[in-house]
Protein backbone atom coordinates (compact mmCIF):
# COMPACT_ATOMS: atom_id res chain seq x y z
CA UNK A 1 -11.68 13.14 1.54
CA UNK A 2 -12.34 9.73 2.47
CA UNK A 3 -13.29 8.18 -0.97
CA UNK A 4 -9.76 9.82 -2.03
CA UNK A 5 -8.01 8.05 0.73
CA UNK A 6 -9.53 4.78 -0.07
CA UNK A 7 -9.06 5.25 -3.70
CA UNK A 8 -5.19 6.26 -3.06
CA UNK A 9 -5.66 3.10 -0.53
CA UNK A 10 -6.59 1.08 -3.47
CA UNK A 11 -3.89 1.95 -6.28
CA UNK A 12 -1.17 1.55 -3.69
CA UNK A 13 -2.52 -2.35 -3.44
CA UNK A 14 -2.89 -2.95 -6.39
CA UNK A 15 0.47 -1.52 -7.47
CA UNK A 16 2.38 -3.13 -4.30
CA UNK A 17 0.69 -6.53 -5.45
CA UNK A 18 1.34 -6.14 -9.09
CA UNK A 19 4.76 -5.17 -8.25
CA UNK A 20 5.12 -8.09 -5.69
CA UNK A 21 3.70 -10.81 -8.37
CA UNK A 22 6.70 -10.26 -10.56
CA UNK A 23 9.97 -9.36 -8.11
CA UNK A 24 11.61 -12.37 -6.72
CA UNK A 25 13.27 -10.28 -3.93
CA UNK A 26 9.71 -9.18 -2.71
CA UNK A 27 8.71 -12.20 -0.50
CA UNK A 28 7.30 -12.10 3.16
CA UNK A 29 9.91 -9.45 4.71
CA UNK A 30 12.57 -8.71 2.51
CA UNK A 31 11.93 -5.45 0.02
CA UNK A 32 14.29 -4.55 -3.28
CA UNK A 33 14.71 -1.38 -4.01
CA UNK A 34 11.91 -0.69 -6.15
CA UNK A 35 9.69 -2.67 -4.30
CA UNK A 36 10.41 -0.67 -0.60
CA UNK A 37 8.75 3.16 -1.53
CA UNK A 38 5.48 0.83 -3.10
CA UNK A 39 5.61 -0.88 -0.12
CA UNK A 40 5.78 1.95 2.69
CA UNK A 41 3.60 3.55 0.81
CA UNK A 42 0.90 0.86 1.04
CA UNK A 43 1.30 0.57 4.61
CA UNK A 44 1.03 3.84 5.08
CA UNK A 45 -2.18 4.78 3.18
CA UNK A 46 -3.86 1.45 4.68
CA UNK A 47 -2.95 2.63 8.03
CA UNK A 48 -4.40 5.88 7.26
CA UNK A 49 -7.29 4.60 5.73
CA UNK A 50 -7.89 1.76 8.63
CA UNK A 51 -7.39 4.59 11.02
CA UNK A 52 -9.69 6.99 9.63
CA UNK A 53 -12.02 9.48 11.66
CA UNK A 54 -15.63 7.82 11.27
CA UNK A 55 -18.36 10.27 11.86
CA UNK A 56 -20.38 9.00 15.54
């Protein structure tokens, strides 16, 4: 499960930064509409990822 997290991690950034490279609107906070779903979705799966169970 974890290597699929990070690799779900992974496309997320590099669509969110792909994505952010060429929209205008997508600078520091503001989001277009296209650009908002990448975006949460990045966040989400890094938060996930960042807060992951790590075995002791």
């Amino acid at each position: 499960m974890a290597d699929d997290l990070h690799t779900r991690y992974m496309r997320a950034t590099d669509t969110w930064t792909a994505h952010r490279a060429d929209c205008t609107t997508c600078q520091h906070s503001t989001r277009c509409e296209a650009g908002a779903p990448l975006f949460e979705r990045f966040t989400r799966l890094q938060d996930a990822y960042l807060n992951r169970s790590r075995p002791s």
